[in-house]
N, C-alpha and C. Protein backbone atom coordinates (compact mmCIF):
# COMPACT_ATOMS: atom_id res chain seq x y z
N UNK A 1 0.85 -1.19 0.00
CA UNK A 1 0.00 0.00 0.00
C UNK A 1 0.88 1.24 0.00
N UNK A 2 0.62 2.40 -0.88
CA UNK A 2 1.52 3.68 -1.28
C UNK A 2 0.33 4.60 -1.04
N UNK A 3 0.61 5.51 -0.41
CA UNK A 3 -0.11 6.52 0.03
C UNK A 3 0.97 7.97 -0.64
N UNK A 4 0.02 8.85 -1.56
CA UNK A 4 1.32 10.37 -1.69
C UNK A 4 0.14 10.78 -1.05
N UNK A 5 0.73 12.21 -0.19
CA UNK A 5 -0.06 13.33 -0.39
C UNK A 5 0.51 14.46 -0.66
N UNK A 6 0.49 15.60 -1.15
CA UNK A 6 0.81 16.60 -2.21
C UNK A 6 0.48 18.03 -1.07
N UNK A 7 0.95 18.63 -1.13
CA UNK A 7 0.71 20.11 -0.72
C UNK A 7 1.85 21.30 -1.58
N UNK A 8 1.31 22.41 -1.48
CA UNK A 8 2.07 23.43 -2.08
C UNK A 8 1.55 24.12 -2.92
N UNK A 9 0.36 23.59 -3.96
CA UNK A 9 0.07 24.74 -4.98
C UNK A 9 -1.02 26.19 -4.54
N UNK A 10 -1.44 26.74 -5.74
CA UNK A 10 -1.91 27.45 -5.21
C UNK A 10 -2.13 28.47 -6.46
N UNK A 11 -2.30 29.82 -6.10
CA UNK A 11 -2.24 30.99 -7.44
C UNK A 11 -1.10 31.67 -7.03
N UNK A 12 -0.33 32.09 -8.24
CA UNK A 12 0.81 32.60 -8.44
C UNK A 12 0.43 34.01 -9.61
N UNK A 13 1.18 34.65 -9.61
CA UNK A 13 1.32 35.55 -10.80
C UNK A 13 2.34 35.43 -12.03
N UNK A 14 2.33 35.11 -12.97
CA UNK A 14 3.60 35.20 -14.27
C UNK A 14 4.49 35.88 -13.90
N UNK A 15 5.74 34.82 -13.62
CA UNK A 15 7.34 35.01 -12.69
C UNK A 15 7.54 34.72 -11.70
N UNK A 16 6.16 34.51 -11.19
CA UNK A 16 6.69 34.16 -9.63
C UNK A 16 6.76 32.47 -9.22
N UNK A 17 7.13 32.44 -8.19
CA UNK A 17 7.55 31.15 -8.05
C UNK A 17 6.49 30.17 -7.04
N UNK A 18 6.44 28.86 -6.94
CA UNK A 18 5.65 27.67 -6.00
C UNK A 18 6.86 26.77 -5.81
N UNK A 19 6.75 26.05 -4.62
CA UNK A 19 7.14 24.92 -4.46
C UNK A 19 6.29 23.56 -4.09
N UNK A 20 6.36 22.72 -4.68
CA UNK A 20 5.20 21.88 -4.40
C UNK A 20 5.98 20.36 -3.35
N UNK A 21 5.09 20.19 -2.66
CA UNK A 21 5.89 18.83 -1.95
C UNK A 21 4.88 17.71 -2.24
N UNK A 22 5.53 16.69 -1.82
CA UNK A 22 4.98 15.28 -1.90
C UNK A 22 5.44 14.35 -1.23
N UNK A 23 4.77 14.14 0.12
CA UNK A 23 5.39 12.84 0.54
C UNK A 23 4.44 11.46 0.60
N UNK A 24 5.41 10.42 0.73
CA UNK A 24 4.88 9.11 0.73
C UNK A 24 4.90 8.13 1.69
N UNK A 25 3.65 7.44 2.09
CA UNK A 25 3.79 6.85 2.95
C UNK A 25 3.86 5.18 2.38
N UNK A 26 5.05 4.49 2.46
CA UNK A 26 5.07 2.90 2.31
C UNK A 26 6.13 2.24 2.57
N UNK A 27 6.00 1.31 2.95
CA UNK A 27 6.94 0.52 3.58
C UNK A 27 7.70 -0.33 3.22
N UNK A 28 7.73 0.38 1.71
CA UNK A 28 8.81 0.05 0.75
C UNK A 28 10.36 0.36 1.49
N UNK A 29 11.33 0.02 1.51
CA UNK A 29 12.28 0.67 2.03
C UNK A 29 13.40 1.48 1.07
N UNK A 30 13.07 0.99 -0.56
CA UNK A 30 13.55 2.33 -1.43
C UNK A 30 12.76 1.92 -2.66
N UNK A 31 12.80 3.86 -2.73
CA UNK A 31 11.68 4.44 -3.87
C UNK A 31 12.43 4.29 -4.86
N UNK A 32 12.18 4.18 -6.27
CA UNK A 32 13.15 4.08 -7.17
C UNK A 32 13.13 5.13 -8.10
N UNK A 33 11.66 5.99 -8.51
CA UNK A 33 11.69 7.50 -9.11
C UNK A 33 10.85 7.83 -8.25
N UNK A 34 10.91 8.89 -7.94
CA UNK A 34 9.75 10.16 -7.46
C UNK A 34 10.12 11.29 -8.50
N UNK A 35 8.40 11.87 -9.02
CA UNK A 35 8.91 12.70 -9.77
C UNK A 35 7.13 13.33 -9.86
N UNK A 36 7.33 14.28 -10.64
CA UNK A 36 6.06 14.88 -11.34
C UNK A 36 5.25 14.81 -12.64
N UNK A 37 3.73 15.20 -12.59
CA UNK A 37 3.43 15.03 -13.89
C UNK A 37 2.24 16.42 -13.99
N UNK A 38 1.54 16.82 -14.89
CA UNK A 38 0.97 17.67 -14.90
C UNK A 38 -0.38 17.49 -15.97
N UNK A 39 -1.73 18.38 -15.92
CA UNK A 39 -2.70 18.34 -16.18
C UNK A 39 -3.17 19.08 -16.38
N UNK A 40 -3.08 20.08 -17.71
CA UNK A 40 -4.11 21.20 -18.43
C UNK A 40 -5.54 20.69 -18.76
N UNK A 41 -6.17 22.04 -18.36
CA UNK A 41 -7.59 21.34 -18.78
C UNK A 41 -7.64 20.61 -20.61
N UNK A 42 -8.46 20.34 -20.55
CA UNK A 42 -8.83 19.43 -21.74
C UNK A 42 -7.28 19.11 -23.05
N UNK A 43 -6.40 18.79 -21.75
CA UNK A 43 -4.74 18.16 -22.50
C UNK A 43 -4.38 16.90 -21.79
N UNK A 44 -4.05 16.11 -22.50
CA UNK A 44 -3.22 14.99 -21.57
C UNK A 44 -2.40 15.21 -20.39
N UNK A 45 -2.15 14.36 -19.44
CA UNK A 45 -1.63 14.46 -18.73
C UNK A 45 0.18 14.67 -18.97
N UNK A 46 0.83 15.09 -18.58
CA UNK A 46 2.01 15.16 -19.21
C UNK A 46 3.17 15.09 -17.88
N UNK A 47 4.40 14.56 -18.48
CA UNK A 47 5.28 14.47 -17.88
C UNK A 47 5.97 15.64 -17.37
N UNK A 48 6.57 15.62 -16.49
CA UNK A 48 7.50 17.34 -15.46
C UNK A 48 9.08 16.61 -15.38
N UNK A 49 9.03 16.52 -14.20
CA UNK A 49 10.59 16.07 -14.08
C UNK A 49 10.27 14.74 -12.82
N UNK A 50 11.68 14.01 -12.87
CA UNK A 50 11.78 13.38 -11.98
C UNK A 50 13.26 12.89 -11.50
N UNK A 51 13.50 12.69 -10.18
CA UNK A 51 14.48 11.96 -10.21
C UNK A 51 14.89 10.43 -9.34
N UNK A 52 15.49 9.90 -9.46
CA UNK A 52 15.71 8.77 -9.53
C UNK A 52 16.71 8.13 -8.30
N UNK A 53 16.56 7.03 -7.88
CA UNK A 53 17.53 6.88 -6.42
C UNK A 53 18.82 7.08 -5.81
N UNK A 54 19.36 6.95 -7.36
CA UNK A 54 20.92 7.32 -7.47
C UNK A 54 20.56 8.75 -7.49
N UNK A 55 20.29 9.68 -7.94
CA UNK A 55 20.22 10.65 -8.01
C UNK A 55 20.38 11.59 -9.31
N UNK A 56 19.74 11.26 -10.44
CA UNK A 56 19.59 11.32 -11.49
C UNK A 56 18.43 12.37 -11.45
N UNK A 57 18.89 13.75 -12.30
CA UNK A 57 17.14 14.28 -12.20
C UNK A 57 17.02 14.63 -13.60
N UNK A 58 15.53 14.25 -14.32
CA UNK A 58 15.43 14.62 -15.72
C UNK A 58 14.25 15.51 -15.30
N UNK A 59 14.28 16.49 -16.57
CA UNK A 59 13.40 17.50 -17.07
C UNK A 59 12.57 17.02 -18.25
N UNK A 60 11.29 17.74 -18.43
CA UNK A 60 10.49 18.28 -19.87
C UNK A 60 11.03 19.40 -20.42
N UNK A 61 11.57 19.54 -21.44
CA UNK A 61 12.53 20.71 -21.84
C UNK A 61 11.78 22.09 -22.10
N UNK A 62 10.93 22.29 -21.45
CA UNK A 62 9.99 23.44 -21.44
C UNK A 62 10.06 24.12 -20.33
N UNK A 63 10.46 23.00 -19.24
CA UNK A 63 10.15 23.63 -17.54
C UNK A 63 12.20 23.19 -17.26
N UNK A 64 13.30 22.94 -17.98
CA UNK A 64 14.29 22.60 -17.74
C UNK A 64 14.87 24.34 -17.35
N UNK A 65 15.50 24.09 -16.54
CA UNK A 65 15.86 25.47 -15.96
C UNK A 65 15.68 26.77 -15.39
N UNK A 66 13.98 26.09 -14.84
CA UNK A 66 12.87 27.02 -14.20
C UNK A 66 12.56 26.26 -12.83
N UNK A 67 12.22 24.80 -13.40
CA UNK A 67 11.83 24.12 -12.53
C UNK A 67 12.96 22.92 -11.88
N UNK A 68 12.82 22.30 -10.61
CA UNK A 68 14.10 22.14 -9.76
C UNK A 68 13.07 20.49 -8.65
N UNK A 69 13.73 19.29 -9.33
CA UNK A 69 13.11 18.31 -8.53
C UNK A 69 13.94 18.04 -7.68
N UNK A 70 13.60 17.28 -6.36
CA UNK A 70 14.38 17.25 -5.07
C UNK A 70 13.64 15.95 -4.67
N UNK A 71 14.65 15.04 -3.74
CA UNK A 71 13.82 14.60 -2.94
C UNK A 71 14.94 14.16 -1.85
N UNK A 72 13.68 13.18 -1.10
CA UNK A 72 14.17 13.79 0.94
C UNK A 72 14.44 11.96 1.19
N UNK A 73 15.24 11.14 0.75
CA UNK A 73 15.11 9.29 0.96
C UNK A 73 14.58 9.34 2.42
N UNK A 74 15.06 10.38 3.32
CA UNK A 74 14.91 10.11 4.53
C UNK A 74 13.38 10.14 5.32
N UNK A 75 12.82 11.19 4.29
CA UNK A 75 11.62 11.41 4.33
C UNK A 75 10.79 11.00 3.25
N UNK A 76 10.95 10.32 2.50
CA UNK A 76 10.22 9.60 1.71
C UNK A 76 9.37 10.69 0.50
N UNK A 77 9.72 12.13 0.51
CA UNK A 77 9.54 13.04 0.00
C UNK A 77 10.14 13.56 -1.40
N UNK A 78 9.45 14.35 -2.52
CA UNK A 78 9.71 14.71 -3.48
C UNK A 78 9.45 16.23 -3.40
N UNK A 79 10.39 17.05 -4.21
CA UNK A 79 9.67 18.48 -4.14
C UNK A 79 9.83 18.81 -5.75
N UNK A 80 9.53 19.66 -5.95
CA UNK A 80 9.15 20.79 -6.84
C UNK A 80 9.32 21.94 -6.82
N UNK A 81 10.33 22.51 -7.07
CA UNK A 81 10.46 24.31 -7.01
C UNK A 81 10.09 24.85 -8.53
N UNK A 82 9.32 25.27 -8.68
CA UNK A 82 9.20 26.17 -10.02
C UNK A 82 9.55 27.49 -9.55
N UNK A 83 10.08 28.05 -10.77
CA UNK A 83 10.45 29.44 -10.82
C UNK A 83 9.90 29.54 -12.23
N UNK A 84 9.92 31.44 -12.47
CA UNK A 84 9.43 31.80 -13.43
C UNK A 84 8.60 30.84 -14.45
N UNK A 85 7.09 30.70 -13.00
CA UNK A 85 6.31 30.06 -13.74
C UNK A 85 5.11 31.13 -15.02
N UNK A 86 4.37 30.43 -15.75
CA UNK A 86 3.93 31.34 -17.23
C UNK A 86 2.23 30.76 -17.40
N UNK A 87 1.77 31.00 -17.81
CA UNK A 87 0.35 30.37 -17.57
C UNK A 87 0.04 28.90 -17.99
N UNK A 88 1.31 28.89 -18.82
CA UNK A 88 1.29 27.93 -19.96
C UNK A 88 1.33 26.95 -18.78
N UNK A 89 2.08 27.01 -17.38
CA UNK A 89 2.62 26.06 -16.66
C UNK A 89 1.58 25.83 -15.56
N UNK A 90 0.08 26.42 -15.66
CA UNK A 90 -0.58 25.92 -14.60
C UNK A 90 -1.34 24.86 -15.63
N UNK A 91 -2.11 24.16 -14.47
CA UNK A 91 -2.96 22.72 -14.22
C UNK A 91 -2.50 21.82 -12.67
N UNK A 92 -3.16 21.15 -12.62
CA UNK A 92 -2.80 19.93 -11.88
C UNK A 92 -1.53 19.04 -11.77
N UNK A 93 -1.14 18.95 -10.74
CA UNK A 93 0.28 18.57 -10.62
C UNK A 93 -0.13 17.67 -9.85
N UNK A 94 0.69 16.74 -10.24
CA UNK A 94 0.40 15.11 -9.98
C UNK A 94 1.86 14.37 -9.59
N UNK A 95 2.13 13.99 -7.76
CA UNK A 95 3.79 13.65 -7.70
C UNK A 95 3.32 11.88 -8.07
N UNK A 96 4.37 11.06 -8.16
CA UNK A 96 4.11 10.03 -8.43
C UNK A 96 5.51 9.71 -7.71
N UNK A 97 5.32 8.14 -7.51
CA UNK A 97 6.86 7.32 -7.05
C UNK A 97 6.32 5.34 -7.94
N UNK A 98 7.98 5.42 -8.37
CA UNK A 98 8.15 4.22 -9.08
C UNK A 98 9.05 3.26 -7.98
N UNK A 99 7.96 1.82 -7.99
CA UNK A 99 8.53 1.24 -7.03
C UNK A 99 8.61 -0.37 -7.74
N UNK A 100 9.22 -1.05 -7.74
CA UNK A 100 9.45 -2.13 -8.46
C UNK A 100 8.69 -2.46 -9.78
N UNK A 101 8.76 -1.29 -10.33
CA UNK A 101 8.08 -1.09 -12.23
C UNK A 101 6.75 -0.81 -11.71
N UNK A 102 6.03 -0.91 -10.79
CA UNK A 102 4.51 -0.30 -10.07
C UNK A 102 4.81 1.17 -9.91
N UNK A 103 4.20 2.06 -9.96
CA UNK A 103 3.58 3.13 -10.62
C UNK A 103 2.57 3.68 -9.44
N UNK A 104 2.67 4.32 -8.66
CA UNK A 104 1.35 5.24 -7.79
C UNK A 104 1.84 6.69 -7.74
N UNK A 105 0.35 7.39 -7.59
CA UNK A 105 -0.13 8.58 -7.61
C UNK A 105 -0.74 9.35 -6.61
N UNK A 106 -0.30 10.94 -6.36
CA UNK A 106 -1.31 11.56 -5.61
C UNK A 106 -2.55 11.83 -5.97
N UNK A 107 -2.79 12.93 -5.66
CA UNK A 107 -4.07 12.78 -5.81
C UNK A 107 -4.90 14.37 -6.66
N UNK A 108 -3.09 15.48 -6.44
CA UNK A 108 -3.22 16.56 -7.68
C UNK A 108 -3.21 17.88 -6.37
N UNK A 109 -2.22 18.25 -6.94
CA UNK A 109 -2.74 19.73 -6.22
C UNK A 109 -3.08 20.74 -7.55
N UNK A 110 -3.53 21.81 -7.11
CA UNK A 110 -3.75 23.13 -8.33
C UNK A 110 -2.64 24.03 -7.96
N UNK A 111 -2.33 24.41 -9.28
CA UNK A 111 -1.24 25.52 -9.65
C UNK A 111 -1.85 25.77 -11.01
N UNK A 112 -2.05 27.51 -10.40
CA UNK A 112 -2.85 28.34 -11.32
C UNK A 112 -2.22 29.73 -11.28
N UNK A 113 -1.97 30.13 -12.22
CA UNK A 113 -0.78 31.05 -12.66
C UNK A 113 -1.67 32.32 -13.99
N UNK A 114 -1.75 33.51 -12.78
CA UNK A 114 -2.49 34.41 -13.91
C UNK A 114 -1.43 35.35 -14.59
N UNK A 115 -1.67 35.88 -15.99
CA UNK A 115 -0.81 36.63 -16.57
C UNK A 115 -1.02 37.87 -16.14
């Protein structure tokens, strides 16, 4: 059983910045990705960044050098720093963790970003 829960979003203004967290509760004893995904209205869900146990972090080359993934092994936590976020970059943000090729999800926070 994988439990995320998500906190951090919210409304922002064009440039300014969110940090979003995500922690997980399971008794896995290692996560193998924690990372993000995102959700415009009537768009697919789409990939953000993530990184990986070794410590590997990939980007979507849209949010690469704005946005900043982190996570906490100790705390079972993922973060999210966006900077100079754009409208283009709100929807639903969705953390996820990859655990032996299984796949779970939060549950979405909002990040809504007016011009």
């Amino acid at each position: 059983q994988v439990q995320l829960v998500e906190s951090g979003g919210g409304l922002v203004q064009a440039g300014g910045s969110l940090r979003l967290s995500c922690a997980a509760t399971t008794s896995a004893s290692n996560i193998d990705v924690m990372g993000w995904y995102r959700q415009a209205p009537g768009k697919p869900r789409e990939w953000v960044a993530e990184e990986s146990d070794s410590g590997t972090s990939i980007y979507k080359s849209s949010v690469k050098g704005r946005f900043t993934v982190s996570r906490d092994n100790a705390k079972k936590s993922v973060y999210l720093q966006m900077t100079s976020l754009q409208p283009e970059d709100a929807g639903v943000y969705y953390c996820y963790v990859q655990i032996s090729r299984s796949k779970y999800w939060g549950q979405g926070t909002q990040v809504t970003v007016s011009a």
